[in-house]
Protein backbone atom coordinates (compact mmCIF):
# COMPACT_ATOMS: atom_id res chain seq x y z
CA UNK A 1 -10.50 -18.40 2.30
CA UNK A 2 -11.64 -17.06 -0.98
CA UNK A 3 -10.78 -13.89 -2.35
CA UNK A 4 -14.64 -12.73 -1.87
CA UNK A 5 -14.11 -14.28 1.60
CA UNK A 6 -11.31 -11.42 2.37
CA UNK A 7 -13.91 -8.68 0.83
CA UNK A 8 -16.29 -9.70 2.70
CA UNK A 9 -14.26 -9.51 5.79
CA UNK A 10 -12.75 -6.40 5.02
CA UNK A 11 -15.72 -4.95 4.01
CA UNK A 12 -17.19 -6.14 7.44
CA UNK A 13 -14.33 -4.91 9.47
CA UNK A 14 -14.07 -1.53 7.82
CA UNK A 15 -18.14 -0.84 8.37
CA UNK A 16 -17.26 -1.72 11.69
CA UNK A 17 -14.36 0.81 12.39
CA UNK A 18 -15.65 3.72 10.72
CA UNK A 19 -14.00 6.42 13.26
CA UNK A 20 -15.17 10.09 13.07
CA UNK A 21 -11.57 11.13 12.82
CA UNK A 22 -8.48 9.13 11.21
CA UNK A 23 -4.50 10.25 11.49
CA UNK A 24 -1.99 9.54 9.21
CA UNK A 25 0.26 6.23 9.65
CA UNK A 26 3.61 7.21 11.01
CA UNK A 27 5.98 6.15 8.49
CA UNK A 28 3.65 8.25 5.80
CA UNK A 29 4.02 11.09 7.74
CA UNK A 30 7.80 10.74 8.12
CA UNK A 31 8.28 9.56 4.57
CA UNK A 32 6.50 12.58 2.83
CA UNK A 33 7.75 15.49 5.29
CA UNK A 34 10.54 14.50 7.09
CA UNK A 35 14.97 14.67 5.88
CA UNK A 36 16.87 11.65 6.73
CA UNK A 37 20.11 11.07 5.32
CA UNK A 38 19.31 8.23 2.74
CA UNK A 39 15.87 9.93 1.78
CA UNK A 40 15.84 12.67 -1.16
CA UNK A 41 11.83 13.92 -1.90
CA UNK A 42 11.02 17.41 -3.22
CA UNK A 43 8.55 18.45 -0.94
CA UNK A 44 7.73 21.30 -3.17
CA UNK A 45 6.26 18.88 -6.04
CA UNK A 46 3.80 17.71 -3.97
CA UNK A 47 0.67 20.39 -4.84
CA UNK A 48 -1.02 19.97 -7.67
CA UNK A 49 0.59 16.20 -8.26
CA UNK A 50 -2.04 13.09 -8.48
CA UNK A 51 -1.27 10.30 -5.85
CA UNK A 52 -2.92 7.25 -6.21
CA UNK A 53 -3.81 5.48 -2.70
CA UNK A 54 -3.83 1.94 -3.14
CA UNK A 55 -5.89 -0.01 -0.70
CA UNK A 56 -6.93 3.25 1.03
CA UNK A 57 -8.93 1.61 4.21
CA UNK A 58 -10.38 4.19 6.26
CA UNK A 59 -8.13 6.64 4.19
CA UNK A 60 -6.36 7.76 7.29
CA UNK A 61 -3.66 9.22 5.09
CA UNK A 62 -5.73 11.74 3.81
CA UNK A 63 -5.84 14.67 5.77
CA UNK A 64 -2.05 14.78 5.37
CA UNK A 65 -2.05 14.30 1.63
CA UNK A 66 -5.04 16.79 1.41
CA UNK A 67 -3.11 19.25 3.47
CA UNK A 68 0.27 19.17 1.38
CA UNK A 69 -1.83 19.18 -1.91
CA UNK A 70 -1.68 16.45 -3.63
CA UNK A 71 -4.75 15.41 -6.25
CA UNK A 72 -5.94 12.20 -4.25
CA UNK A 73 -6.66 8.99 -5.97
CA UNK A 74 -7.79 5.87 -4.40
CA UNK A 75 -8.88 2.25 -5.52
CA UNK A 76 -10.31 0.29 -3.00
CA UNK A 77 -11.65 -3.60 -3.26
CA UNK A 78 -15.65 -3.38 -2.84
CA UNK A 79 -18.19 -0.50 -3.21
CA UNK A 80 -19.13 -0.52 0.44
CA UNK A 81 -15.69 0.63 0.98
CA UNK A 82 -15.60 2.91 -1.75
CA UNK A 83 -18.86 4.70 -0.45
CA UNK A 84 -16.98 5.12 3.29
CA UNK A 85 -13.92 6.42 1.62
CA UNK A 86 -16.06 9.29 -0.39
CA UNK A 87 -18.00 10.01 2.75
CA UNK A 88 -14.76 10.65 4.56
CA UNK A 89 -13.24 12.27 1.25
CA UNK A 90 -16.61 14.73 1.73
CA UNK A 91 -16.01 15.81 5.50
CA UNK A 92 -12.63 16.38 5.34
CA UNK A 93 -13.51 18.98 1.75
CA UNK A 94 -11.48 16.86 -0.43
CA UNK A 95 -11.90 16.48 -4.08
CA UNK A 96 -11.23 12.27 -4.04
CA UNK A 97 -11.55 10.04 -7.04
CA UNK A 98 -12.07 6.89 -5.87
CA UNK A 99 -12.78 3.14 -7.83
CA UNK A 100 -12.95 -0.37 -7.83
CA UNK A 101 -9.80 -2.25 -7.91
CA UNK A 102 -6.84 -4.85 -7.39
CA UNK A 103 -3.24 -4.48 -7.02
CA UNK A 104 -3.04 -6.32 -10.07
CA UNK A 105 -5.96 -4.37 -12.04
CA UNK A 106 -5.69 -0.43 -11.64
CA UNK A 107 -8.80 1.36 -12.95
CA UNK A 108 -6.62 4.25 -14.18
CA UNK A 109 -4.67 5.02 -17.59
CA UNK A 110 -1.21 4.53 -18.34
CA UNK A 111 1.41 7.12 -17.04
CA UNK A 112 -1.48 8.89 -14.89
CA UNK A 113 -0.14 9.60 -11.46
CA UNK A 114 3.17 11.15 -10.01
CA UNK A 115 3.31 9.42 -6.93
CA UNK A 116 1.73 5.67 -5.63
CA UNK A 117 1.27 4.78 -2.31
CA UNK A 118 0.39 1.70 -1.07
CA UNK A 119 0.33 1.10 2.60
CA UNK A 120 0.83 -2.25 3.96
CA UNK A 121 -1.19 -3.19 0.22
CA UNK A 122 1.15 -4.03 -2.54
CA UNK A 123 2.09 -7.20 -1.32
CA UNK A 124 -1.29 -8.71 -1.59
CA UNK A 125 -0.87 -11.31 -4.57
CA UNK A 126 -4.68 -12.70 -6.12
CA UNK A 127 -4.97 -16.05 -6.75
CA UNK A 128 -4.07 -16.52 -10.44
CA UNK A 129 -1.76 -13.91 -10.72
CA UNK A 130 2.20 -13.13 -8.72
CA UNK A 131 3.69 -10.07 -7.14
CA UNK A 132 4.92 -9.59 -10.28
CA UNK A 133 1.74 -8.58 -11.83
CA UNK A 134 1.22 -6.25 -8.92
CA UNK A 135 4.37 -4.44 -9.68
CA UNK A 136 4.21 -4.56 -13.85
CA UNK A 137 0.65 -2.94 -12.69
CA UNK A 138 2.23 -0.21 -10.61
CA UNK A 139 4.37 1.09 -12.93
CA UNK A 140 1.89 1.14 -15.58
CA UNK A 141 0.01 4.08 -13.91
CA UNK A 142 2.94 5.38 -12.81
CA UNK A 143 4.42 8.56 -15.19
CA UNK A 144 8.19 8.12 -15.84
CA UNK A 145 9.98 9.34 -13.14
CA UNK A 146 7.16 8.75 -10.61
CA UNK A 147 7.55 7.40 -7.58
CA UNK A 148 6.02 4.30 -5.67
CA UNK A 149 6.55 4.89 -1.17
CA UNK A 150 5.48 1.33 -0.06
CA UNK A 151 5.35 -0.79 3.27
CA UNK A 152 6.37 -4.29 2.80
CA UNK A 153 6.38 -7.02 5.51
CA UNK A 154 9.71 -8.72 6.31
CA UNK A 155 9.87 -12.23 7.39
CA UNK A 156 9.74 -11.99 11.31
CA UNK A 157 6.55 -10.67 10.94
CA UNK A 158 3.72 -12.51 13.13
CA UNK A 159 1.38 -12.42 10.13
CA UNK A 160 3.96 -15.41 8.90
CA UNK A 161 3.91 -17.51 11.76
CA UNK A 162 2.50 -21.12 10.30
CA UNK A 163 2.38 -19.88 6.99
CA UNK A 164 2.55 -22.62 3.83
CA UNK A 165 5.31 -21.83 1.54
CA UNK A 166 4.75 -21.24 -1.97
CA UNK A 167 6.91 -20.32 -5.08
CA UNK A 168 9.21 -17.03 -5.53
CA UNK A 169 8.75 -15.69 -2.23
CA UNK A 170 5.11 -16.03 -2.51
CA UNK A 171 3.20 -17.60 1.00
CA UNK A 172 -0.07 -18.36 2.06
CA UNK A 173 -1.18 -16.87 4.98
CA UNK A 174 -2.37 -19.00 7.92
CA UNK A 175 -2.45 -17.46 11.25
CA UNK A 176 -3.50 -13.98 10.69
CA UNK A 177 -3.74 -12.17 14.27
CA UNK A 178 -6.72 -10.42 13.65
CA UNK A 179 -8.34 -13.75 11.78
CA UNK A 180 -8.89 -11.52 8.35
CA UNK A 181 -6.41 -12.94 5.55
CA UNK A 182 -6.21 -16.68 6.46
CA UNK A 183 -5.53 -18.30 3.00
CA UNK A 184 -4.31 -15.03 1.35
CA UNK A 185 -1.24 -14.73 -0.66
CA UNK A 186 1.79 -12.53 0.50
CA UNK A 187 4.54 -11.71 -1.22
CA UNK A 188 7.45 -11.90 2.26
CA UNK A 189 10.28 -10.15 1.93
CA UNK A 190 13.48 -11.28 4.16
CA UNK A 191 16.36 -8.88 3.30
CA UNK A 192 17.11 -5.71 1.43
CA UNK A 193 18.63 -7.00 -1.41
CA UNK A 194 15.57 -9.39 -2.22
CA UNK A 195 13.69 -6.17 -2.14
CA UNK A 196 15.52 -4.66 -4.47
CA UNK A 197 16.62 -6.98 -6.44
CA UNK A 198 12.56 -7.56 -6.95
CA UNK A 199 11.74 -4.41 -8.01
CA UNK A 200 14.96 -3.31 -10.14
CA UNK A 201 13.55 -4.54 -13.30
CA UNK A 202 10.72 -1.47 -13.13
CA UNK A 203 11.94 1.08 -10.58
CA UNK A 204 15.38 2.75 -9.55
CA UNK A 205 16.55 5.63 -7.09
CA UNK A 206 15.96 2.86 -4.15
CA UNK A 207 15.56 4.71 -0.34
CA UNK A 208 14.76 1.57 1.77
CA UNK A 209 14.04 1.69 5.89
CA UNK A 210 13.53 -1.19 8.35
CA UNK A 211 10.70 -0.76 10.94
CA UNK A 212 10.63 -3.63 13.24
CA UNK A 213 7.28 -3.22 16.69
CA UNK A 214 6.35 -5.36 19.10
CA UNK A 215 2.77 -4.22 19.49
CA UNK A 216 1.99 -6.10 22.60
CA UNK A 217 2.70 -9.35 21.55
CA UNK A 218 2.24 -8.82 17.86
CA UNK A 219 5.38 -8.45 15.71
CA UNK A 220 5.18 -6.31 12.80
CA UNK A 221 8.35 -5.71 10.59
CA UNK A 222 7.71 -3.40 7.71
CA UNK A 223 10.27 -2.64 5.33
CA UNK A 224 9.50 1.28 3.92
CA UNK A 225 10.29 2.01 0.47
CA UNK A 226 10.79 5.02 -1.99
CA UNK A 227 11.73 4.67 -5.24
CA UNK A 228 11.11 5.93 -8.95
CA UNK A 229 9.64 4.29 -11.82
CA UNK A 230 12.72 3.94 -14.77
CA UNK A 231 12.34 6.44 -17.45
C-alpha cells in the first residue's frame, strides 16, 4: 500500500463516518482537565493559546478544545477531509484553521503554536523520511516552552501482529484490524525509556501514562505523553 493508497482509504472511511455529533477521546479529556500526581498543566493558559491538531479525523476533540478556548489548528492529509473538518468546525461555531499536511511537513511557521496534539498520529513515518523527521517537524512549530500531548502505540498492540521489522524502531504494518494501513510505517514503542530517550534530544518536562484495552478482541496499548519543547 502506497501512501495515496492510505488517503484514499482514509479519505473513504472518514466520508463514510461522518457522525452528526463527535466526543472527545478519553485520554484528551483526562490529559487537558484532569490532576494526577505525575501530570503538571496550567489549565488557566489554555484560552486564547493556538493548538495545532495533527491528524484531526472527524475532529472529535473539538468541542472540548473549543469549550476551554484554545485557537484551533488542524492539518489533515487530503482536501476531502479538510472540507468535513471545516463543516464540523462551522456547526459547532468554531473559528478553525485547517490545511494540507504530513507529520513530517507542517503548513505552519516556525514557533507558531503553544500546544500540539496529535492523537494516535505522530507515529505515522512516510516513506522516505523517519520518526525523526516527524519529531524535528513538531518542534519546529512548536514556541519554546510549548508543549506536544501525544498517543503512541506500545508493542503489544494488535496493529503489530505480523508486522515486518525495519530499522530504529521503525515497522511496516501488515495486519491492520480495520484493513486501512497495511504497508504503512509505524514508529513502535516498547518501554518508557525508549520513549524518552527518543524524544529527549527536542523536548523535556516528560509526564508519560500507559493505557493498555482489550476492545473485544482488539488490543490497543497507547502510551500518553506530555512534554515541552526545550527552550
Amino acid at each position: 500500500m502506497t501512501v495515496e493508497d492510505v488517503k484514499e482509504s482514509y479519505t473513504a472511511f472518514h466520508r463514510a463516518h461522518n457522525p452528526a455529533q463527535v466526543y472527545p477521546s478519553e485520554w484528551v479529556i483526562r490529559t487537558l482537565l484532569g490532576r494526577y500526581p505525575r501530570l503538571d498543566l496550567d489549565k488557566s493558559r489554555y484560552r486564547g493559546a493556538k493548538i495545532l491538531d495533527v491528524g484531526f479525523g472527524d475532529g472529535r476533540n473539538w468541542p472540548l478544545l473549543h469549550h476551554v478556548g484554545f485557537q484551533i489548528h488542524g492539518v489533515e492529509i487530503t482536501e476531502d477531509i479538510l472540507a468535513l473538518g471545516r463543516a464540523r468546525a462551522e456547526a459547532l461555531g468554531a473559528d478553525a484553521t485547517l490545511k494540507l499536511g504530513t507529520n513530517c511537513a507542517l503548513p505552519f511557521d516556525d514557533e507558531t503554536f503553544d500546544y500540539a496534539l496529535a492523537s494516535s498520529s505522530c507515529y505515522y513515518v512516510d516513506k522516505g523520511t523517519t520518526f525523526e523527521d516527524n519529531l524535528a517537524e513538531y518542534a519546529r512549530v512548536l514556541k519554546p516552552g510549548g508543549y506536544l500531548l501525544a498517543t503512541l502505540p506500545e508493542a503489544g498492540s494488535s496493529i503489530f501482529d505480523g508486522c515486518a521489522e525495519l530499522a530504529d524502531g521503525h515497522v511496516e504494518i501488515r495486519n491492520d484490524p480495520w484493513g486501512l494501513r497495511n504497508g504503512y510505517i509505524f514508529r513502535r514503542f516498547r518501554t518508557e525509556g525508549e520513549l524518552v530517550e527518543t524524544f529527549s534530544p527536542r523536548f523535556e518536562e516528560f509526564s508519560v501514562g500507559l493505557c493498555r484495552d482489550d476492545y473485544y478482541g482488539v488490543q490497543i496499548n497507547l502510551f500518553l505523553l506530555v512534554c515541552r519543547k526545550k527552550s
